[in-house]
PDB file of N, CA and C in Angstrom:
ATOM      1  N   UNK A   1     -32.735   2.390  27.327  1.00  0.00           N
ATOM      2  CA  UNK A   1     -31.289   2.260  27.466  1.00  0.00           C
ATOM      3  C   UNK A   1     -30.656   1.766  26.150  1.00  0.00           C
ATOM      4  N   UNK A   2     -31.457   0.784  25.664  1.00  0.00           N
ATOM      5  CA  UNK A   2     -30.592   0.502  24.379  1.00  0.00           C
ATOM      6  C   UNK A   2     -30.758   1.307  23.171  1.00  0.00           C
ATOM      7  N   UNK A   3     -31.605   2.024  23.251  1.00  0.00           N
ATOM      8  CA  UNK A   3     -32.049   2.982  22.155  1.00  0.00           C
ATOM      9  C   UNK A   3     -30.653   4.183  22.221  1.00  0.00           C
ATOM     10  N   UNK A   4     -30.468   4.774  23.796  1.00  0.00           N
ATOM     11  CA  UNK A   4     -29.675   5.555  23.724  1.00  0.00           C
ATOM     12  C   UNK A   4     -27.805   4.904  22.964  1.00  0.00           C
ATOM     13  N   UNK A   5     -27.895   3.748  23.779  1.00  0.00           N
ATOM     14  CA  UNK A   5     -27.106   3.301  23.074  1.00  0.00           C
ATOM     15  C   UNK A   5     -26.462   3.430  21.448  1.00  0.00           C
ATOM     16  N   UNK A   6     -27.547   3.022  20.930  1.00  0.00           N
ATOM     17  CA  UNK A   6     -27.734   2.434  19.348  1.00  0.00           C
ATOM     18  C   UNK A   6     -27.292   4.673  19.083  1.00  0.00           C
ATOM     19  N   UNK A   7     -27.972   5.510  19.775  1.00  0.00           N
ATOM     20  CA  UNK A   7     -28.251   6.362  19.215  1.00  0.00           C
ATOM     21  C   UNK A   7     -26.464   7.628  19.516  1.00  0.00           C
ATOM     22  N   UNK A   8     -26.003   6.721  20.409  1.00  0.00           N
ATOM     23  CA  UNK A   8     -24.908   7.488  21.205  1.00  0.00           C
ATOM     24  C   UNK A   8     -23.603   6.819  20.104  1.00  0.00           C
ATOM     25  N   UNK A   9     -23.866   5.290  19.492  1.00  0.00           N
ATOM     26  CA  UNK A   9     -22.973   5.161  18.692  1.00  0.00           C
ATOM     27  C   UNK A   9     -22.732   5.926  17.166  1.00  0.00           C
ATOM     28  N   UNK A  10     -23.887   6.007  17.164  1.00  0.00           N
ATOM     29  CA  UNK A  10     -24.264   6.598  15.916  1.00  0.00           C
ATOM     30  C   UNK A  10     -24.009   7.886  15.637  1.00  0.00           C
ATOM     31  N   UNK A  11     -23.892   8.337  16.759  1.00  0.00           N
ATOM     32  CA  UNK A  11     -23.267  10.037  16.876  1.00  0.00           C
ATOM     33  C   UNK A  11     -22.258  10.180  16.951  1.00  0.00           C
ATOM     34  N   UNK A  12     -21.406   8.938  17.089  1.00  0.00           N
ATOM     35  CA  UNK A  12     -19.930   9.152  17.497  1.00  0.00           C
ATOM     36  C   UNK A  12     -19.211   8.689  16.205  1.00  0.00           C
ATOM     37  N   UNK A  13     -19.898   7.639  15.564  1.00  0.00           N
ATOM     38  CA  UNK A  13     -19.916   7.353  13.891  1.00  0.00           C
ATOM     39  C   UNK A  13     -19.947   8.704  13.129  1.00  0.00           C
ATOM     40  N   UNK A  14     -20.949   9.085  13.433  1.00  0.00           N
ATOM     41  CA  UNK A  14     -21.160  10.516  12.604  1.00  0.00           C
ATOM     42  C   UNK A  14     -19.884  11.786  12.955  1.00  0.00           C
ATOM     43  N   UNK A  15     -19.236  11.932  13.963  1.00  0.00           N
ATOM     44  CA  UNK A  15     -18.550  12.458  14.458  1.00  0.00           C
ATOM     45  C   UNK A  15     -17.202  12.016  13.323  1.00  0.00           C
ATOM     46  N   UNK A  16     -16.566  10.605  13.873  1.00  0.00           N
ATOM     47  CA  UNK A  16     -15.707  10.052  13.288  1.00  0.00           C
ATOM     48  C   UNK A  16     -15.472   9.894  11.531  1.00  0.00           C
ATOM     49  N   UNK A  17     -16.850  10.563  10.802  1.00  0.00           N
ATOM     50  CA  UNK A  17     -16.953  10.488   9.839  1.00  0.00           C
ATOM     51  C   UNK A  17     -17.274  11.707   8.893  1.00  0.00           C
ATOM     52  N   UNK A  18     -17.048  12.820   9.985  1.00  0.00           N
ATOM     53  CA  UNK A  18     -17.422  14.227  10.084  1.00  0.00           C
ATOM     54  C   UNK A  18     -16.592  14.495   8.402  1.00  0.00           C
ATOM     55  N   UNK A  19     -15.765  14.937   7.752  1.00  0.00           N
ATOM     56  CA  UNK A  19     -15.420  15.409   6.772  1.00  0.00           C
ATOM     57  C   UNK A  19     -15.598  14.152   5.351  1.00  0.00           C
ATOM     58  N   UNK A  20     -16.073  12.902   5.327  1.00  0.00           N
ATOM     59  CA  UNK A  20     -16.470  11.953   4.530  1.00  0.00           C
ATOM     60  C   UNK A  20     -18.299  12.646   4.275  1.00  0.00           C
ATOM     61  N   UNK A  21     -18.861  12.736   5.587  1.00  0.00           N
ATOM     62  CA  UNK A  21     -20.379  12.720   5.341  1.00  0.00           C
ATOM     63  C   UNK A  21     -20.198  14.453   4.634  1.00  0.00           C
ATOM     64  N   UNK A  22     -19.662  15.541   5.297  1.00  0.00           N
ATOM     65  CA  UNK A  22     -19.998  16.642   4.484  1.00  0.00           C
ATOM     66  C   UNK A  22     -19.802  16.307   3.161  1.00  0.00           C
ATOM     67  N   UNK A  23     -18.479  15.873   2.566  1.00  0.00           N
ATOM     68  CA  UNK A  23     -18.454  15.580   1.463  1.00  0.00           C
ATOM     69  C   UNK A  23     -19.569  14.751   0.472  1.00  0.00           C
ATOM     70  N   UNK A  24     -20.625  13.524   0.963  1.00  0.00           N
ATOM     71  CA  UNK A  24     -21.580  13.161   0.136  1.00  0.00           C
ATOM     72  C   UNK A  24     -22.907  14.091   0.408  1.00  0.00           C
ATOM     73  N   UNK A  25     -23.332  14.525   1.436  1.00  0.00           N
ATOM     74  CA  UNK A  25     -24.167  15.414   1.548  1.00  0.00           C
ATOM     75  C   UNK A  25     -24.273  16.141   2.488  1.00  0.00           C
ATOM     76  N   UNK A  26     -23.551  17.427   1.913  1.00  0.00           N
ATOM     77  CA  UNK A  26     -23.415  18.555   2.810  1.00  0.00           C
ATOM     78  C   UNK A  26     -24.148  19.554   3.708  1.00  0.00           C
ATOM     79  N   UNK A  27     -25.558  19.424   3.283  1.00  0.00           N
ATOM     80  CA  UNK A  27     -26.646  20.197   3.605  1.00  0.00           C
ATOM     81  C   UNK A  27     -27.832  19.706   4.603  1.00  0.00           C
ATOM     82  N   UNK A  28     -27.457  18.210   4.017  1.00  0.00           N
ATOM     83  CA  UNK A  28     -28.586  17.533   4.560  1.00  0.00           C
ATOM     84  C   UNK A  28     -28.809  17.000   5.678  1.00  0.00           C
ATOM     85  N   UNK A  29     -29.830  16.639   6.495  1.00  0.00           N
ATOM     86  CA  UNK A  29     -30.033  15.523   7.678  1.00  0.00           C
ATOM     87  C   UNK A  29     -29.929  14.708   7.330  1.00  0.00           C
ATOM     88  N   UNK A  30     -28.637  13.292   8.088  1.00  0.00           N
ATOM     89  CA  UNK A  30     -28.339  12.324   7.793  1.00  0.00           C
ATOM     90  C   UNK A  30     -29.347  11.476   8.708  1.00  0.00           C
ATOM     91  N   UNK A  31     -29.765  10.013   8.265  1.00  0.00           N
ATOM     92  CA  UNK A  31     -30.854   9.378   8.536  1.00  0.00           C
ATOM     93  C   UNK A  31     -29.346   8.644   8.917  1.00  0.00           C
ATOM     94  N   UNK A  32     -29.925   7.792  10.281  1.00  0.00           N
ATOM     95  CA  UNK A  32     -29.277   6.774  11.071  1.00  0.00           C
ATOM     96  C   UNK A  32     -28.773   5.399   9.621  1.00  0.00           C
ATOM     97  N   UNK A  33     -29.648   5.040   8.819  1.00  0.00           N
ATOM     98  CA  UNK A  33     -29.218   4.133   8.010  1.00  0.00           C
ATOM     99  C   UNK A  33     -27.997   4.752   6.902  1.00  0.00           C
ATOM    100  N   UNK A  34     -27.860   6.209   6.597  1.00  0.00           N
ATOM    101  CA  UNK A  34     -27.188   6.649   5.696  1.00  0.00           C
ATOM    102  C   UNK A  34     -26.055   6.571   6.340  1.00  0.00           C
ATOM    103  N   UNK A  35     -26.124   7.410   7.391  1.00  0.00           N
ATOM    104  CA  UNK A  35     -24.726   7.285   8.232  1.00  0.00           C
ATOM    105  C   UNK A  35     -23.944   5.515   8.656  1.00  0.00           C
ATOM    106  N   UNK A  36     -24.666   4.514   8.631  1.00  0.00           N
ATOM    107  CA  UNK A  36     -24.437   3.208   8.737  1.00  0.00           C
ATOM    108  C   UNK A  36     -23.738   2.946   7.793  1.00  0.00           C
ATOM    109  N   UNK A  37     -24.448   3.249   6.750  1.00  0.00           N
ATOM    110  CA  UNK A  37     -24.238   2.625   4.936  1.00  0.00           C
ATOM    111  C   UNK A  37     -22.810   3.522   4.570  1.00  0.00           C
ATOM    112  N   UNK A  38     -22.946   4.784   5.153  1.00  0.00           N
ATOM    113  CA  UNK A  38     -21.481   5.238   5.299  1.00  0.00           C
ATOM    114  C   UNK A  38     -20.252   4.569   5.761  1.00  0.00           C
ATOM    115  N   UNK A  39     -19.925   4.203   6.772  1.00  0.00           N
ATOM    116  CA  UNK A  39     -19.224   3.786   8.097  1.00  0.00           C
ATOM    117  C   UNK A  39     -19.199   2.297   7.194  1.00  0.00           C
ATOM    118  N   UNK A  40     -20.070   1.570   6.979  1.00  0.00           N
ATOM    119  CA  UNK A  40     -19.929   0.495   6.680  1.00  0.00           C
ATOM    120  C   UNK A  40     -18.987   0.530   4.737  1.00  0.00           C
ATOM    121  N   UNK A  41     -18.862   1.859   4.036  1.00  0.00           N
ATOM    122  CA  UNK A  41     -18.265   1.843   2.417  1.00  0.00           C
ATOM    123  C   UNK A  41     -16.903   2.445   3.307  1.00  0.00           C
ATOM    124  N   UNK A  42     -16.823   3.335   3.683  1.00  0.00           N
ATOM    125  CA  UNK A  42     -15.645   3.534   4.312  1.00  0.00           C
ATOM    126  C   UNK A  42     -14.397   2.367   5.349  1.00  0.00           C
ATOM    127  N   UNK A  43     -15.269   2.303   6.010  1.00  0.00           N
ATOM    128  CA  UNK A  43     -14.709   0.690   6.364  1.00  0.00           C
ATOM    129  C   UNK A  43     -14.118  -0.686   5.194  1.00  0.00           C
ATOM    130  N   UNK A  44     -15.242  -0.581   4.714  1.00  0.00           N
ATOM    131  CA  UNK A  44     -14.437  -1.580   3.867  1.00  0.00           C
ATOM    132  C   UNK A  44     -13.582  -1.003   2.571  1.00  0.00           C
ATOM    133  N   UNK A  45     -13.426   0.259   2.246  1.00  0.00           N
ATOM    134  CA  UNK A  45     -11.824   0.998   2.025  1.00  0.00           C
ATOM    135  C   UNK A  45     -10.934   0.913   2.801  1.00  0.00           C
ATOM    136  N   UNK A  46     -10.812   0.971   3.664  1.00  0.00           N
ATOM    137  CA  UNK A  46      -9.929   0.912   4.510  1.00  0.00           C
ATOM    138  C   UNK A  46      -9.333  -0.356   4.349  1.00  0.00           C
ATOM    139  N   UNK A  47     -10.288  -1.403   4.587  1.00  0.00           N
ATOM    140  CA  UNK A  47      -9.620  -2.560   4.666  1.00  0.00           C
ATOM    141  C   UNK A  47      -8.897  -3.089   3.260  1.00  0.00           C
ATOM    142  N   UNK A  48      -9.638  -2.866   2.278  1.00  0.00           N
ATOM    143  CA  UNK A  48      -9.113  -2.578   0.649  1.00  0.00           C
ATOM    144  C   UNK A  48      -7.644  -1.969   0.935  1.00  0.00           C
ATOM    145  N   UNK A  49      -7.311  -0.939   1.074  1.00  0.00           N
ATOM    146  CA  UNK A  49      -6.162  -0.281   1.000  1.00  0.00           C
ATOM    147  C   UNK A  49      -5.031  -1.379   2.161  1.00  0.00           C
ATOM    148  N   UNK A  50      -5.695  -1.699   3.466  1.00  0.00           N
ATOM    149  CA  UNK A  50      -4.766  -2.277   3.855  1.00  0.00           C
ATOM    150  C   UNK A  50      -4.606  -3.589   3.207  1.00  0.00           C
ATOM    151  N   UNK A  51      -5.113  -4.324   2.494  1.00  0.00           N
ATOM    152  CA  UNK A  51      -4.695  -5.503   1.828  1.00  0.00           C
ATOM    153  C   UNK A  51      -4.033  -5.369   0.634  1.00  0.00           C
ATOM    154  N   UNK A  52      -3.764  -3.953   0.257  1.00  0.00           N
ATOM    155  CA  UNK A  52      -3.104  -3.355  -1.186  1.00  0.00           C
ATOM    156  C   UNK A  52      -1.339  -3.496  -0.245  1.00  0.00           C
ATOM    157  N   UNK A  53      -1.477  -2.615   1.204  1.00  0.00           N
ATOM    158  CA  UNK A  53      -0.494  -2.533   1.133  1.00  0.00           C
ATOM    159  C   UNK A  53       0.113  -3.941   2.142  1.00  0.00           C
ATOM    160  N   UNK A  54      -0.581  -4.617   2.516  1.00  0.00           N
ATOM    161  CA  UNK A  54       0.393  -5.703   2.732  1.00  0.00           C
ATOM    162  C   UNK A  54       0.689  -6.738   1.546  1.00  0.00           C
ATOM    163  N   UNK A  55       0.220  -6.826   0.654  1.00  0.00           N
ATOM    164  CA  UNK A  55       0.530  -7.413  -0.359  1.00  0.00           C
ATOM    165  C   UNK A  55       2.124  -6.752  -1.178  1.00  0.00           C
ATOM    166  N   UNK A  56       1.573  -5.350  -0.994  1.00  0.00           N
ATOM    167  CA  UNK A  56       2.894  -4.820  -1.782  1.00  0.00           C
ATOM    168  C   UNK A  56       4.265  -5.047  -0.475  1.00  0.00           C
ATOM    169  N   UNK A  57       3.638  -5.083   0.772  1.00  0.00           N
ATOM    170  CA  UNK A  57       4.889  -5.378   1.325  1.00  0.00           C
ATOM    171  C   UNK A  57       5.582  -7.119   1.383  1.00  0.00           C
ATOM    172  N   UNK A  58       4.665  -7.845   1.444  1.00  0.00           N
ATOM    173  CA  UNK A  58       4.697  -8.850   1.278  1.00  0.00           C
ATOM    174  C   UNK A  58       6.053  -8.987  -0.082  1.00  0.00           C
ATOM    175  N   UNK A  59       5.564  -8.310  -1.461  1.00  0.00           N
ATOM    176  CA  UNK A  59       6.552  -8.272  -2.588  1.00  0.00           C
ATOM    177  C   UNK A  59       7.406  -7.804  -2.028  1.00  0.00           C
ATOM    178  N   UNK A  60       7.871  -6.365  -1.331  1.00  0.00           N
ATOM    179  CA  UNK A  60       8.762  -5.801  -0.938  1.00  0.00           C
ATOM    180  C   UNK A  60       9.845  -7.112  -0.278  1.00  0.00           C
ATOM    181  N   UNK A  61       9.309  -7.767   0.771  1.00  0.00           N
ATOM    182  CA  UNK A  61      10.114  -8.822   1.627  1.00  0.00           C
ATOM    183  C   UNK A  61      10.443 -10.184   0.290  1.00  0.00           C
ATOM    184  N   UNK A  62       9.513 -10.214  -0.059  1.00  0.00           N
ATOM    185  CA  UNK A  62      10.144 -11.462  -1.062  1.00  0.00           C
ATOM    186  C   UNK A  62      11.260 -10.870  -1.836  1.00  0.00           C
ATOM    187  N   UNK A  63      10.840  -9.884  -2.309  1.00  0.00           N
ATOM    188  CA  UNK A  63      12.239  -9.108  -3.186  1.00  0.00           C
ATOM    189  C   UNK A  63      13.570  -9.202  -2.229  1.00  0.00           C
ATOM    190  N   UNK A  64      13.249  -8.649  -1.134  1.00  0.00           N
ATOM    191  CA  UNK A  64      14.475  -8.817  -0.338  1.00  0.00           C
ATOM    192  C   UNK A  64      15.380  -9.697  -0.009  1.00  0.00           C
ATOM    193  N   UNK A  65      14.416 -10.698   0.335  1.00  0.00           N
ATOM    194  CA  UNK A  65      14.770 -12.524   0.278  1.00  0.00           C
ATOM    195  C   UNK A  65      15.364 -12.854  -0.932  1.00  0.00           C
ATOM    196  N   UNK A  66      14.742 -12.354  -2.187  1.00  0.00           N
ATOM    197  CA  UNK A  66      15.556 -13.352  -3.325  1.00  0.00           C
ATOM    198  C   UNK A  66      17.012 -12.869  -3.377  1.00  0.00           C
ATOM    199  N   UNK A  67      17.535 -11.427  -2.988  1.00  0.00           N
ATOM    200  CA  UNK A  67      18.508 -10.664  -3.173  1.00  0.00           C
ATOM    201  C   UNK A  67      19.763 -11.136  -2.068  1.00  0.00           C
ATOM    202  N   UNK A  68      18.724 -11.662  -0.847  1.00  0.00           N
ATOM    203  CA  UNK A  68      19.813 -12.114   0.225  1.00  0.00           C
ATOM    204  C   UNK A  68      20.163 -13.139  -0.626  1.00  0.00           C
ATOM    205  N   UNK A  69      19.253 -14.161  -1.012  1.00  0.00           N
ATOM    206  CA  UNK A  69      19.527 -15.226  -1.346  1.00  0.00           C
ATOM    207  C   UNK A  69      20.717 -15.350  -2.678  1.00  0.00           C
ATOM    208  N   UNK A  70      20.820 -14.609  -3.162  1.00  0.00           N
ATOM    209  CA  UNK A  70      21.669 -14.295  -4.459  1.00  0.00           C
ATOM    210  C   UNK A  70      22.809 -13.836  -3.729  1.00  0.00           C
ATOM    211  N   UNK A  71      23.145 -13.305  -3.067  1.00  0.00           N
ATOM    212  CA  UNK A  71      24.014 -12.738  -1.928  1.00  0.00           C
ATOM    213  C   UNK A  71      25.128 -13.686  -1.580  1.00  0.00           C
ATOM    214  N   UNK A  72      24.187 -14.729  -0.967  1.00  0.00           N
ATOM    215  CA  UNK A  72      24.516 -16.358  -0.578  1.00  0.00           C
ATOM    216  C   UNK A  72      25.165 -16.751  -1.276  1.00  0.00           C
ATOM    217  N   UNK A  73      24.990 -17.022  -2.370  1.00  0.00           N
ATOM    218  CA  UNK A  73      25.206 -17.558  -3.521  1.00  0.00           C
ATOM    219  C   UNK A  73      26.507 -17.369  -4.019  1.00  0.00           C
ATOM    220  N   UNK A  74      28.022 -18.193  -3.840  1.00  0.00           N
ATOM    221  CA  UNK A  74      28.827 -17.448  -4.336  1.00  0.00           C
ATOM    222  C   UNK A  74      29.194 -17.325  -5.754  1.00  0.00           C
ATOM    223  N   UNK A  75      28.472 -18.549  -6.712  1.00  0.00           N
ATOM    224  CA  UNK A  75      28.237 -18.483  -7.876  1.00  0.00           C
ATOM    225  C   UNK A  75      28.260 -17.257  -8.524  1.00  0.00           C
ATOM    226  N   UNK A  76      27.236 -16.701  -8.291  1.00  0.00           N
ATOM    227  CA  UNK A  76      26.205 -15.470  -8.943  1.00  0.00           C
ATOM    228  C   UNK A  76      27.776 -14.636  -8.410  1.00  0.00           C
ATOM    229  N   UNK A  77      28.003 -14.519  -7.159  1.00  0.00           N
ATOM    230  CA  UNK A  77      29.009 -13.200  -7.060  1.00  0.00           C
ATOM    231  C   UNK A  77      30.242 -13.136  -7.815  1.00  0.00           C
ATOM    232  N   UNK A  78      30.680 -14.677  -7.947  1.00  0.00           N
ATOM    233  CA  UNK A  78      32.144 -14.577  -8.679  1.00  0.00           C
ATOM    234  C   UNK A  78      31.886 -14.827 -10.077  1.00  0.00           C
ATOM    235  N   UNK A  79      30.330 -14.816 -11.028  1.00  0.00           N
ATOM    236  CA  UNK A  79      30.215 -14.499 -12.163  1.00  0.00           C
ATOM    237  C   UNK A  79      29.862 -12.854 -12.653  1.00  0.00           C
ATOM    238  N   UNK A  80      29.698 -12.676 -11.395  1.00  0.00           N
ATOM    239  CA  UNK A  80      29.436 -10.951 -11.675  1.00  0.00           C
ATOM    240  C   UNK A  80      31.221 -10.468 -11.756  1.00  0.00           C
ATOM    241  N   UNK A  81      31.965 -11.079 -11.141  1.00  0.00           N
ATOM    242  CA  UNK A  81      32.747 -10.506 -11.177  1.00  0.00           C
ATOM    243  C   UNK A  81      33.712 -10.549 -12.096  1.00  0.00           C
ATOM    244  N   UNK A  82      33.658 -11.792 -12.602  1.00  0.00           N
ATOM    245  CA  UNK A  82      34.199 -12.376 -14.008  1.00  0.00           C
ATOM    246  C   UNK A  82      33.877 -11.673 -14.880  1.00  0.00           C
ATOM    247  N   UNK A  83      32.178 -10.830 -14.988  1.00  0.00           N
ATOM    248  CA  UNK A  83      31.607 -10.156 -15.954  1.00  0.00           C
ATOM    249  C   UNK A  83      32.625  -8.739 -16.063  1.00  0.00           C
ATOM    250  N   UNK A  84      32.775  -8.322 -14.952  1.00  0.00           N
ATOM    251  CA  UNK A  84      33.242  -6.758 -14.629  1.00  0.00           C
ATOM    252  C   UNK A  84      34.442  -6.894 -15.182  1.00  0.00           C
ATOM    253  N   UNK A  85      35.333  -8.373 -14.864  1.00  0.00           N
ATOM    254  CA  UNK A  85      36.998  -8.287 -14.957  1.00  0.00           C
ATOM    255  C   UNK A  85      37.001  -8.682 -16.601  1.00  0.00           C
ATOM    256  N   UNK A  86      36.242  -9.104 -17.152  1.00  0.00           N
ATOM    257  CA  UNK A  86      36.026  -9.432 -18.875  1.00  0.00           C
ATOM    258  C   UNK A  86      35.866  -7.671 -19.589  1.00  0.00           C
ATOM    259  N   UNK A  87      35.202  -7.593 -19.033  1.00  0.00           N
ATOM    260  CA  UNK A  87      34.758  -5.844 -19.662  1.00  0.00           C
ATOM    261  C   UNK A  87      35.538  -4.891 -19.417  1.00  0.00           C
ATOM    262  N   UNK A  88      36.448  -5.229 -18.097  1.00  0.00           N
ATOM    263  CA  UNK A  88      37.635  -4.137 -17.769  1.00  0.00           C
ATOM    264  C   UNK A  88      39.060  -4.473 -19.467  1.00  0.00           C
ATOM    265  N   UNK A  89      38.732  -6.144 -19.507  1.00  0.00           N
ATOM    266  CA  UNK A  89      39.910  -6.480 -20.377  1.00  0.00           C
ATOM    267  C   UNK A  89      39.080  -6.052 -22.001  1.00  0.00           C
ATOM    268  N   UNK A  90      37.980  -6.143 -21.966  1.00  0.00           N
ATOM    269  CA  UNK A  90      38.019  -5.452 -23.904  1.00  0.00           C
ATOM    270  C   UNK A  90      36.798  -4.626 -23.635  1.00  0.00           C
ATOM    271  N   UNK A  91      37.115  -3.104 -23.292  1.00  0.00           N
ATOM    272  CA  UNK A  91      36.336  -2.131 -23.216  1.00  0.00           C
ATOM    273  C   UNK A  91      35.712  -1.713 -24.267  1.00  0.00           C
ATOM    274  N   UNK A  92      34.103  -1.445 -24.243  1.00  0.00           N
ATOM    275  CA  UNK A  92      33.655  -1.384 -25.321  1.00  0.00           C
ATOM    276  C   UNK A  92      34.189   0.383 -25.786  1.00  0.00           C
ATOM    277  N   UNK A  93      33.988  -0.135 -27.612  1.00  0.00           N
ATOM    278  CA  UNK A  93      34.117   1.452 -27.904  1.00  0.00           C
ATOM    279  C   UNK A  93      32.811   2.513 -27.909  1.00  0.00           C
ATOM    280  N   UNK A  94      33.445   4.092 -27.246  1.00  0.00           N
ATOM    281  CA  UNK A  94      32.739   4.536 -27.215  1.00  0.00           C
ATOM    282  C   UNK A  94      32.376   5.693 -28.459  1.00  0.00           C
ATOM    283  N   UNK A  95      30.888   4.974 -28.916  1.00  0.00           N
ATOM    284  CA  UNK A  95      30.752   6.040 -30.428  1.00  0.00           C
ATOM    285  C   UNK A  95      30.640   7.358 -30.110  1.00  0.00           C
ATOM    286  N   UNK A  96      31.425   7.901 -30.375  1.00  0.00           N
ATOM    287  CA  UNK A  96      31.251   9.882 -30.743  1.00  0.00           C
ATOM    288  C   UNK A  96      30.926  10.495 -31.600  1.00  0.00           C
ATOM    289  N   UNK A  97      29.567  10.844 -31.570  1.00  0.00           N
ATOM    290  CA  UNK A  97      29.464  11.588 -33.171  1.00  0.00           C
ATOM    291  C   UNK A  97      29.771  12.622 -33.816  1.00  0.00           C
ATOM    292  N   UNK A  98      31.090  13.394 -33.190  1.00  0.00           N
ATOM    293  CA  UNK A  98      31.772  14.532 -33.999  1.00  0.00           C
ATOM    294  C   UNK A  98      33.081  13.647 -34.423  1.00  0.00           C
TER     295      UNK A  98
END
């Protein structure tokens, strides 16, 4: 019983891993440990990629946060705007080269 076990997962591994295993060896009979050693490099890609992308979301939300937070801020807004109403009053010149 536990043999079938061990041997019923392993087929379903192999199944689930059907276009990874053709790709390292296409021809061949896969030995129960290859297919393991598979499942087990693939797996931990997976988990690689998901810690790529919660990290980048992680930045994504902090970015967001600092922007609310600047938002807040009425400082920052009524110096932006001071900036815009300064530049409306001495427009820079624009060089033309004809």
């Amino acid at each position: 019983l536990r043999r079938e076990r061990i041997n019923s997962s392993i087929e379903q591994l192999k199944a689930l891993l059907g276009p990874e295993l053709l790709k390292q060896q296409p021809d061949s009979k896969m030995e129960k440990a290859d297919i393991l050693e598979m499942t087990v490099c693939f797996l931990l890609q997976l988990m690689q990629q998901n810690q790529q992308q919660r990290r980048e979301l992680n930045q994504a939300k902090q970015a967001e946060a600092d922007f609310d937070d600047k938002l807040k801020d009425p400082g920052i807004v009524l110096n932006t705007c001071q900036t815009i109403k300064d530049e409306e009053k001495n427009p820079k010149v624009l060089w033309r080269p004809w």
